[in-house]
N, C-alpha and C. Protein backbone atom coordinates (compact mmCIF):
# COMPACT_ATOMS: atom_id res chain seq x y z
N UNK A 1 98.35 237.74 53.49
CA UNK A 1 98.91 237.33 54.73
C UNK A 1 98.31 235.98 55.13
N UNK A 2 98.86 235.12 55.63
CA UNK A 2 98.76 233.87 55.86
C UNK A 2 98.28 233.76 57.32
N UNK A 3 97.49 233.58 57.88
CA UNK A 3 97.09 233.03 59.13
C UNK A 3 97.24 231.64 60.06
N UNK A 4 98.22 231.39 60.36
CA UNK A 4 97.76 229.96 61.63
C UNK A 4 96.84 229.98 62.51
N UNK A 5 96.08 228.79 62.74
CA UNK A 5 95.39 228.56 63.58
C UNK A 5 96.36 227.84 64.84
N UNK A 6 96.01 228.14 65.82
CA UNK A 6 97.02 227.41 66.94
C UNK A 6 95.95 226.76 68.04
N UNK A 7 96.14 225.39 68.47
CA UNK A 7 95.43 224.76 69.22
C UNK A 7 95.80 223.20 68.36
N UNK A 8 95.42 221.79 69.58
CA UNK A 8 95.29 220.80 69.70
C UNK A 8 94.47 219.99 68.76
N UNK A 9 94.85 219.19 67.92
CA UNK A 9 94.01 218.45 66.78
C UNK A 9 92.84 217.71 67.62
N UNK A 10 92.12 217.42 67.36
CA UNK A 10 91.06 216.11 67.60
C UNK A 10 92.06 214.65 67.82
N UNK A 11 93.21 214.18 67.12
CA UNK A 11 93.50 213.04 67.08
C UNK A 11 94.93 213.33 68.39
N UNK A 12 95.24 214.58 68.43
CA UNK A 12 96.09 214.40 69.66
C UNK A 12 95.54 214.61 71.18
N UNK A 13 94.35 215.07 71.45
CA UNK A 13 93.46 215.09 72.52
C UNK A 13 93.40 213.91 73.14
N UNK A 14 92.94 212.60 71.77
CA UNK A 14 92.77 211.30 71.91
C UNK A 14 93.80 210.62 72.29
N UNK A 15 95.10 210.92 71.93
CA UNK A 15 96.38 210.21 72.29
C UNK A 15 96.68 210.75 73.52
N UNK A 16 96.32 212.01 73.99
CA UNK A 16 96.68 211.88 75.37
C UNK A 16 95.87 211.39 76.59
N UNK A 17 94.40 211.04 75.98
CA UNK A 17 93.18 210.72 76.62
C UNK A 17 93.81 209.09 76.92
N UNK A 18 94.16 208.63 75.91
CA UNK A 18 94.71 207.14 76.09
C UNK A 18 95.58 207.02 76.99
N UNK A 19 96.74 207.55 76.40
CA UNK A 19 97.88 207.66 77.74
C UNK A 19 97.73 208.02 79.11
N UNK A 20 96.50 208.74 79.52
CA UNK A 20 96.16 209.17 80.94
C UNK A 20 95.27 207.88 81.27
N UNK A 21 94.70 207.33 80.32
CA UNK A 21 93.47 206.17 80.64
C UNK A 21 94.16 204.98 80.76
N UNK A 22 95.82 204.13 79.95
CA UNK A 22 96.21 203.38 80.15
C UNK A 22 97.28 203.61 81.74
N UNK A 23 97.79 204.82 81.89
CA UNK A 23 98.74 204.58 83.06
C UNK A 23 98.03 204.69 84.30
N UNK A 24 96.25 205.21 84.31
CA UNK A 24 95.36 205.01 85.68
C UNK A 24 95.30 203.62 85.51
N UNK A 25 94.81 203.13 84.45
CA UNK A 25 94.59 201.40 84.34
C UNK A 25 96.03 200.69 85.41
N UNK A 26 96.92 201.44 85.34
CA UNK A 26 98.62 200.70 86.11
C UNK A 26 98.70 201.17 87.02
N UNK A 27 98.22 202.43 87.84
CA UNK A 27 98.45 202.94 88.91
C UNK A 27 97.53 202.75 90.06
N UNK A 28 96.18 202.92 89.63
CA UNK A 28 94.83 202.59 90.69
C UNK A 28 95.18 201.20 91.38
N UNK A 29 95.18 200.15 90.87
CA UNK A 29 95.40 198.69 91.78
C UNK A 29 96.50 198.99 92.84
N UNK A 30 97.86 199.29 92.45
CA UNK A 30 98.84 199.50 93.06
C UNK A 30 98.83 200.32 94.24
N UNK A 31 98.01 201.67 93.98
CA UNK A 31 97.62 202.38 95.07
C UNK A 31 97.00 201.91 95.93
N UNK A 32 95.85 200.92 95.61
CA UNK A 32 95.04 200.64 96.40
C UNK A 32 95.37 199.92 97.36
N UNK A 33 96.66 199.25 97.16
CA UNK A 33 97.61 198.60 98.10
C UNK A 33 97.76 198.73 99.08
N UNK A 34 98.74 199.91 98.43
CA UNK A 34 99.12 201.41 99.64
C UNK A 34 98.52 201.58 100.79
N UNK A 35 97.08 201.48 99.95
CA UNK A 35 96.00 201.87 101.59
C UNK A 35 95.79 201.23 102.03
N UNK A 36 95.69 199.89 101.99
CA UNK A 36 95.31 199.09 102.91
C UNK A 36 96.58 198.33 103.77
N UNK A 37 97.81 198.97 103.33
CA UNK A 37 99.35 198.27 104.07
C UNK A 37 99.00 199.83 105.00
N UNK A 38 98.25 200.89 104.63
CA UNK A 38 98.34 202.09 105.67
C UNK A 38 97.59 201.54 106.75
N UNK A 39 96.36 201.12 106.04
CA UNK A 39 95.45 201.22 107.47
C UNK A 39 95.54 200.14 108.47
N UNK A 40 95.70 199.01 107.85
CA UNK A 40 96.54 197.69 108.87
C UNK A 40 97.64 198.45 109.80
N UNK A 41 98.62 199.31 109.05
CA UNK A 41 100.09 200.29 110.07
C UNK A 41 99.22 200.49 110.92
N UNK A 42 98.38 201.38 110.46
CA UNK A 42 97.46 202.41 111.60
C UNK A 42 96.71 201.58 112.86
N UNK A 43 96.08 200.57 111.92
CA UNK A 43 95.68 199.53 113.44
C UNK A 43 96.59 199.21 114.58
N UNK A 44 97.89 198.63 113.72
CA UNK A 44 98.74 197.78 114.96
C UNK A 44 99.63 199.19 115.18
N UNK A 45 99.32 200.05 114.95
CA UNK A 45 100.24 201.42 116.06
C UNK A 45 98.80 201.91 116.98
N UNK A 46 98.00 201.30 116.84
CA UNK A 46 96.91 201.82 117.65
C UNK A 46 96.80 200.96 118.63
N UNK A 47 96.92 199.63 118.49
CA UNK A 47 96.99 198.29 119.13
C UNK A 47 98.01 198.96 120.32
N UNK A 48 99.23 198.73 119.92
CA UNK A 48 100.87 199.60 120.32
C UNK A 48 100.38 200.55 121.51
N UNK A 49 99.78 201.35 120.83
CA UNK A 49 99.70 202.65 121.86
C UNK A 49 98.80 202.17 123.03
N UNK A 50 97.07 201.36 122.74
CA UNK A 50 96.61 200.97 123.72
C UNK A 50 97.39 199.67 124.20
N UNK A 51 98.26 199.16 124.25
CA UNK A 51 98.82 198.29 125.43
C UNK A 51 99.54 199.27 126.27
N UNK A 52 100.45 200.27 125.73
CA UNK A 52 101.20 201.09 126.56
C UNK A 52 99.86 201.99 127.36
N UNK A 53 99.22 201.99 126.87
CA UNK A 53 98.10 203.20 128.14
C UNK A 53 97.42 201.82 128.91
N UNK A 54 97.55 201.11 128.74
CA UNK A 54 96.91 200.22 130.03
C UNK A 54 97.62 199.54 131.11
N UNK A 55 98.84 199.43 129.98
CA UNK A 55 99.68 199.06 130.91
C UNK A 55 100.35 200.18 131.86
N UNK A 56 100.24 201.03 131.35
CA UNK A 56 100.47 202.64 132.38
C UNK A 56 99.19 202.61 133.48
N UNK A 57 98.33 202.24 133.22
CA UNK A 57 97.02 202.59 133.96
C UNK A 57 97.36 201.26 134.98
N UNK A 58 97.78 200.20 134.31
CA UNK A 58 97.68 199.02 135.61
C UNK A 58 98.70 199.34 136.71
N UNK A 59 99.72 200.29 136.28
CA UNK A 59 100.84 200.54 137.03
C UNK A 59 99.91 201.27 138.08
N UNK A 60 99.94 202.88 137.87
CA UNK A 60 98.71 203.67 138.83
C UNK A 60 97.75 202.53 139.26
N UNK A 61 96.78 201.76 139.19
CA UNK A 61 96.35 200.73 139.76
C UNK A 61 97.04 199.99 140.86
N UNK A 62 98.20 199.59 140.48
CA UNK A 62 98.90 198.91 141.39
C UNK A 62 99.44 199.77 142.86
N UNK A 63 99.59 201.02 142.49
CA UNK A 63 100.25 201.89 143.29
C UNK A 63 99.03 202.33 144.32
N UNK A 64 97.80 202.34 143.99
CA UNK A 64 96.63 202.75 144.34
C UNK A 64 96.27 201.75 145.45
N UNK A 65 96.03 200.51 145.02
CA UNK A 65 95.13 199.26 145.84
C UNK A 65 95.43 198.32 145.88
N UNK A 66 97.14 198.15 144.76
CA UNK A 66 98.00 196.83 145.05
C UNK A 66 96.89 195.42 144.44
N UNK A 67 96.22 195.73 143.90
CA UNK A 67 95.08 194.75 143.40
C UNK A 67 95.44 194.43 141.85
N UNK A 68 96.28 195.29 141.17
CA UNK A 68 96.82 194.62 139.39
C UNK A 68 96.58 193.47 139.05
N UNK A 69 97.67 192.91 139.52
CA UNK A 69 97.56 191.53 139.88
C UNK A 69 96.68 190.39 139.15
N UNK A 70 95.23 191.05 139.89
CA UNK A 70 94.06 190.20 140.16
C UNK A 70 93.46 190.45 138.64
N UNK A 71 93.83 191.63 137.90
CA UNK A 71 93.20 191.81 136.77
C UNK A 71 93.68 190.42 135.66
N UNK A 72 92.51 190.40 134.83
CA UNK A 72 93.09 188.78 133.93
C UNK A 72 92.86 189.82 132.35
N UNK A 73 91.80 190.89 132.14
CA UNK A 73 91.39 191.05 131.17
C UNK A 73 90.76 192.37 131.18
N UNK A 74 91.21 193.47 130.08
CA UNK A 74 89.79 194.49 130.29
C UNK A 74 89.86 194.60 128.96
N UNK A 75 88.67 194.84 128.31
CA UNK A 75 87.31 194.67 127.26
C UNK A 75 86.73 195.92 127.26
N UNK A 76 86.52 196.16 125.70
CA UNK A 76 85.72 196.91 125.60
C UNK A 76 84.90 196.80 124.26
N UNK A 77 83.72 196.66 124.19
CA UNK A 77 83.03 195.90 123.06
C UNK A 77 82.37 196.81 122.34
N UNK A 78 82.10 198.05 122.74
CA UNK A 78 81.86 199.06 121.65
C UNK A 78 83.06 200.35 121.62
N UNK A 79 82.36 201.03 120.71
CA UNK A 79 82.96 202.30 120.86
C UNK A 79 82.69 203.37 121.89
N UNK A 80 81.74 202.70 122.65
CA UNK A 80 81.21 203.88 123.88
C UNK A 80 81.10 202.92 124.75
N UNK A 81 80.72 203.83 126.09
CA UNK A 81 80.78 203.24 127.48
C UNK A 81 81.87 202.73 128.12
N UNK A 82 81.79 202.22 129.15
CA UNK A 82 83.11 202.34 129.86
C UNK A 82 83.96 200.31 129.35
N UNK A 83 84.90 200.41 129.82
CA UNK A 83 85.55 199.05 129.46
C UNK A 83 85.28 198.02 130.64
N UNK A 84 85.11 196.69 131.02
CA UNK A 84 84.81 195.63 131.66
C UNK A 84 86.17 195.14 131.86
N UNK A 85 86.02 194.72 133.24
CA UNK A 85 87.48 194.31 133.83
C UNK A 85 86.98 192.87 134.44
N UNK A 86 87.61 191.96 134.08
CA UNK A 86 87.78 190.85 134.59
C UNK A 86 88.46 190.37 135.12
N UNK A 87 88.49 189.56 136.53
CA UNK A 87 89.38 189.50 137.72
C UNK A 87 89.01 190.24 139.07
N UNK A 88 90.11 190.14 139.65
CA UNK A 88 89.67 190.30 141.07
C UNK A 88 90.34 191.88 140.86
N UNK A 89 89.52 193.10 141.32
CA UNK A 89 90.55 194.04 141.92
C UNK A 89 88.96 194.90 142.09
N UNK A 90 89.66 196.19 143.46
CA UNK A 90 88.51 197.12 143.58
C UNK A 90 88.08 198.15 143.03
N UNK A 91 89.25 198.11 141.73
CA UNK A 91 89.11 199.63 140.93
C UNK A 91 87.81 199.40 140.16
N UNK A 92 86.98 200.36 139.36
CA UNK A 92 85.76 200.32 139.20
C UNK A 92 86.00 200.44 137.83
N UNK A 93 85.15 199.95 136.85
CA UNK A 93 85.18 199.70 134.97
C UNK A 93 85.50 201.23 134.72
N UNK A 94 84.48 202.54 135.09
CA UNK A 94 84.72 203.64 135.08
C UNK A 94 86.23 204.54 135.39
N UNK A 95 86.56 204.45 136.34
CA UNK A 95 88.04 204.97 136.97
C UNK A 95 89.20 203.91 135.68
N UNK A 96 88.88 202.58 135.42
CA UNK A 96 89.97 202.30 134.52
C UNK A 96 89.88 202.85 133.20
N UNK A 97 88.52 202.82 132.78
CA UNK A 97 88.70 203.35 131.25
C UNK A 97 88.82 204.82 131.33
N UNK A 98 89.07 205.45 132.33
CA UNK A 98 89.40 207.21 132.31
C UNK A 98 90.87 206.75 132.63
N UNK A 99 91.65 206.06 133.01
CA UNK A 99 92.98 205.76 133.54
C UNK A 99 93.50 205.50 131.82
N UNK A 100 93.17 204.88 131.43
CA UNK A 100 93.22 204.70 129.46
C UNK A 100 92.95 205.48 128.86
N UNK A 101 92.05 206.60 128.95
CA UNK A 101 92.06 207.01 127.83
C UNK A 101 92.53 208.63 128.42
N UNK A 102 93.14 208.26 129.58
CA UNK A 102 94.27 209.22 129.96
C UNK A 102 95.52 209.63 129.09
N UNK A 103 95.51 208.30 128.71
CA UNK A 103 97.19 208.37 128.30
C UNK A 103 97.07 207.89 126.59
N UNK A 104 95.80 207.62 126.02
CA UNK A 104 95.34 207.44 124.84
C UNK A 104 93.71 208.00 124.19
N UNK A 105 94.21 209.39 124.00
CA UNK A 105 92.82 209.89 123.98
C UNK A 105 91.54 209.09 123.27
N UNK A 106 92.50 208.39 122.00
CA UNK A 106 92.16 207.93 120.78
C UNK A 106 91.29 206.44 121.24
N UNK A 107 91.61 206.18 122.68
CA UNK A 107 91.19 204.91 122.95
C UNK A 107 89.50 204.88 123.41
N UNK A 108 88.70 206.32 123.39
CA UNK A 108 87.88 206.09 123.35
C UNK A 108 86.51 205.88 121.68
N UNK A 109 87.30 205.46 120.90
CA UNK A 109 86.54 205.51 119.55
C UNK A 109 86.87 204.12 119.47
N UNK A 110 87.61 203.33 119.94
CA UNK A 110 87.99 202.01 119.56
C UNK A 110 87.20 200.83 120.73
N UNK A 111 87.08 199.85 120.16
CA UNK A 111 86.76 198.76 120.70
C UNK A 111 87.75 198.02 120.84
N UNK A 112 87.78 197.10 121.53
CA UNK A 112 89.41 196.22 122.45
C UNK A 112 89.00 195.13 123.42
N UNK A 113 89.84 194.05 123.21
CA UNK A 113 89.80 192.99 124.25
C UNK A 113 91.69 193.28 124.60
N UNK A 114 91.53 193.03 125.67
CA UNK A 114 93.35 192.40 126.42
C UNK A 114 93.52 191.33 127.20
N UNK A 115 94.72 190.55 127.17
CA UNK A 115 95.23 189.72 127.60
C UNK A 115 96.02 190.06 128.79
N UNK A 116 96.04 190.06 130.05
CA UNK A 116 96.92 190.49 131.33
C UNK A 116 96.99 189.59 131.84
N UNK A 117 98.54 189.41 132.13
CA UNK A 117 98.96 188.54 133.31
C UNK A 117 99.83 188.78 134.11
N UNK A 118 99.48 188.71 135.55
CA UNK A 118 100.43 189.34 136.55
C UNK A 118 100.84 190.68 136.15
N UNK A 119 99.48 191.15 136.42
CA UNK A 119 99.70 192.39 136.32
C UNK A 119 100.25 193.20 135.16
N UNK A 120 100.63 192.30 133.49
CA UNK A 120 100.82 193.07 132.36
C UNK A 120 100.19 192.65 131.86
N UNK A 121 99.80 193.93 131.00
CA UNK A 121 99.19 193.27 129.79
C UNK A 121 100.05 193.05 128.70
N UNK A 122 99.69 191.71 128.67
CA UNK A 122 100.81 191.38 127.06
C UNK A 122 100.41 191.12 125.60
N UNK A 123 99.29 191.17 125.27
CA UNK A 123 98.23 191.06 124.14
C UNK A 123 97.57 192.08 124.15
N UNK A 124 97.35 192.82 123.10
CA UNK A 124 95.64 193.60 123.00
C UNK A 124 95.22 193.58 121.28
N UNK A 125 94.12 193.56 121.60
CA UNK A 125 93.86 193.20 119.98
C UNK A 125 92.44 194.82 119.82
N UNK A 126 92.52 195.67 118.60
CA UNK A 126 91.82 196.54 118.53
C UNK A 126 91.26 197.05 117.19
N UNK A 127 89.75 196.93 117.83
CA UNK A 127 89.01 197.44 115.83
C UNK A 127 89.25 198.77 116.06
N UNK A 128 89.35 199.02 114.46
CA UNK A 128 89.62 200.96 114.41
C UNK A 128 88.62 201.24 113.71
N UNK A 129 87.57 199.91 113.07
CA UNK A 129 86.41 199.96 112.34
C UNK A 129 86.01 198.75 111.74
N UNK A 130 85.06 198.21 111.52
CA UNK A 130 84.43 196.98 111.08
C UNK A 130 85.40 196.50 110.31
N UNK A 131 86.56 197.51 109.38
CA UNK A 131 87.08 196.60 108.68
C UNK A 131 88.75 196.31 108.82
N UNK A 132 88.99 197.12 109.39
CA UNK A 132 90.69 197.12 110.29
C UNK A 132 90.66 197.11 111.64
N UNK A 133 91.28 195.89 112.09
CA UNK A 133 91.93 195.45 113.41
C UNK A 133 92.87 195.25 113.38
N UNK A 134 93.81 196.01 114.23
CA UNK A 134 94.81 195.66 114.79
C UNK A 134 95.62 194.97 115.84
N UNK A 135 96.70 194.41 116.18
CA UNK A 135 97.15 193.67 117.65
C UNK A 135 98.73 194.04 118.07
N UNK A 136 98.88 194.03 119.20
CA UNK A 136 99.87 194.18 119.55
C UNK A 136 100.66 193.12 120.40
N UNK A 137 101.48 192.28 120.12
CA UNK A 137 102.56 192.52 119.46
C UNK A 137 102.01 192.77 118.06
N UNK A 138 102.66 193.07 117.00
CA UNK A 138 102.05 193.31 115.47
C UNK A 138 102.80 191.85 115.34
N UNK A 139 102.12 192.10 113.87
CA UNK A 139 102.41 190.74 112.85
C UNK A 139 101.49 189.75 112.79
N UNK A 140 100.30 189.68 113.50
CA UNK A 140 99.73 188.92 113.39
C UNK A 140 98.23 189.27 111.88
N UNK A 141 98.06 190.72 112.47
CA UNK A 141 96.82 191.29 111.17
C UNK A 141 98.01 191.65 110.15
N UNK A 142 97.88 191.05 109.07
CA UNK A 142 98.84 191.98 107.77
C UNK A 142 97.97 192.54 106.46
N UNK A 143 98.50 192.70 105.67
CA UNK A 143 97.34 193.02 104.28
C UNK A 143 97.22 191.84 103.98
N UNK A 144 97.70 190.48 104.07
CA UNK A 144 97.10 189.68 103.70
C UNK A 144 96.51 188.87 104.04
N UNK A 145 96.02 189.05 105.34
CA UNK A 145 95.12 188.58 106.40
C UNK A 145 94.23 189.10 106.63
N UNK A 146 94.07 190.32 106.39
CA UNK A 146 93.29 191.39 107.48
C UNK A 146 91.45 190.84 107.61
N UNK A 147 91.47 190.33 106.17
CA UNK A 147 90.06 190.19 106.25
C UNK A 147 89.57 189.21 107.14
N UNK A 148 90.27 188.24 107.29
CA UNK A 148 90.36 187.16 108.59
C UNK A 148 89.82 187.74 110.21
N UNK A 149 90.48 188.86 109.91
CA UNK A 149 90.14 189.56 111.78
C UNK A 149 89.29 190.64 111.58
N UNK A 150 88.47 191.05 110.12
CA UNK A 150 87.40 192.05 109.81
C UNK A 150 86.42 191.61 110.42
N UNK A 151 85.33 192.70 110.73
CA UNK A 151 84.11 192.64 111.13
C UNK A 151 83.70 192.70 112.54
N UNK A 152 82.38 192.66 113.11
CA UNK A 152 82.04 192.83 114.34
C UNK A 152 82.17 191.20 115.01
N UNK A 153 82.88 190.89 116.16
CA UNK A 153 83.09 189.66 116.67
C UNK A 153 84.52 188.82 116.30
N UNK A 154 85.10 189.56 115.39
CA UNK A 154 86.64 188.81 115.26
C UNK A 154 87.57 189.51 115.99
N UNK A 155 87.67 190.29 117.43
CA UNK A 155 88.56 190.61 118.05
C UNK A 155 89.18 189.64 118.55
N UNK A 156 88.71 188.71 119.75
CA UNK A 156 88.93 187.32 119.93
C UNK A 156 89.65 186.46 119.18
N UNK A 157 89.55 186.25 117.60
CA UNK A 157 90.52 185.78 116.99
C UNK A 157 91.78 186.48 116.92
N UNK A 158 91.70 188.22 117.07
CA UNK A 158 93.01 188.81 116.77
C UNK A 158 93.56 188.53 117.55
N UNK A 159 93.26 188.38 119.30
CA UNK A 159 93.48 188.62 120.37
C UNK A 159 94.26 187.34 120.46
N UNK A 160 93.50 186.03 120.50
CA UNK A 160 93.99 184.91 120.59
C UNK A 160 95.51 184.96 119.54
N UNK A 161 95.50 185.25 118.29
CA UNK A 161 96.98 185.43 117.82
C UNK A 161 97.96 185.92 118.73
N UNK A 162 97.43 187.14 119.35
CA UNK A 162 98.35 188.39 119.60
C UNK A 162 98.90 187.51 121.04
N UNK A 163 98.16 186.63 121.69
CA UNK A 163 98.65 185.70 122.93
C UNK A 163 99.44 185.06 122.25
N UNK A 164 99.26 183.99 121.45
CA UNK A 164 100.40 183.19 120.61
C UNK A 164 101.48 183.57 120.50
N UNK A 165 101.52 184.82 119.88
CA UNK A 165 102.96 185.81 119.37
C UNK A 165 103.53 186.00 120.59
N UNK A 166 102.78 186.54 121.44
CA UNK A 166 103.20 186.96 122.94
C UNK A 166 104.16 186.04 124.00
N UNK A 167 103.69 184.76 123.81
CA UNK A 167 103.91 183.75 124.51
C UNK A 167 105.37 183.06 123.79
């Protein structure tokens, strides 16, 4: 009686070892794309969302003490503590950044400068982390910029775009 052995040669293991090793060689770069056209999305829908919660909050502001208006700017330079308002009005740094992160829970992990005038805000520029910032209007951070507005201290540059676009 004749016996087969059944199982995988040594030289076809290798041919499929290749074929899995040449099509990661074609797929890894490409992916890596992917993620970084994600996380730029993710910034400027984060950007997006904090203009709409401030600009919701300046509304309640306005309805409150009629003082909007007077706001030029609110800032927030870390990820903690309350946000800095620049301009004239009586609402307090505290009561606005709970008025924000009313309506954007997410807005307390982020750091942010804004642009307001007469009472809107029409710019906001926002890190989601040392290495993605986002702005709103979008278009200004893309994947092929992004590194331009990376790091601690390039909000200001996003910001200043996001006025440009705005204007």
């Amino acid at each position: 009686m004749k016996t087969t052995k059944k199982g995988f040669t040594l030289i076809e293991l290798i041919v499929v070892i290749a074929i899995i090793g040449v099509l990661a060689a074609i797929l890894v770069p490409s992916m890596l794309g992917y993620v970084k056209k994600s996380k730029v999305s993710s910034a400027n829908s984060a950007a997006n969302s904090l203009l709409k919660a401030i600009n919701t909050s300046l509304v309640e502001i306005d309805e409150e003490s009629q003082d909007a208006a007077g706001i030029t700017a609110i800032n927030r330079a870390g990820r903690s503590g309350d946000a800095t308002i620049t301009g004239t009005t009586t609402a307090s740094a505290a009561d606005v950044t709970k008025k924000i992160m009313n309506y954007m829970e997410k807005a307390g992990k982020l750091a942010w400068q804004s642009y307001i005038e007469g009472g809107v805000c029409k710019a906001v520029a926002v890190s989601v982390d040392d290495t993605y910032t986002g702005t709103s209007p979008a278009g200004v951070v893309t994947v092929d910029n992004y590194e331009k507005y990376s790091g601690t201290g390039k909000l200001g540059d996003a910001l200043a775009g996001a006025k440009k676009k705005a204007s």
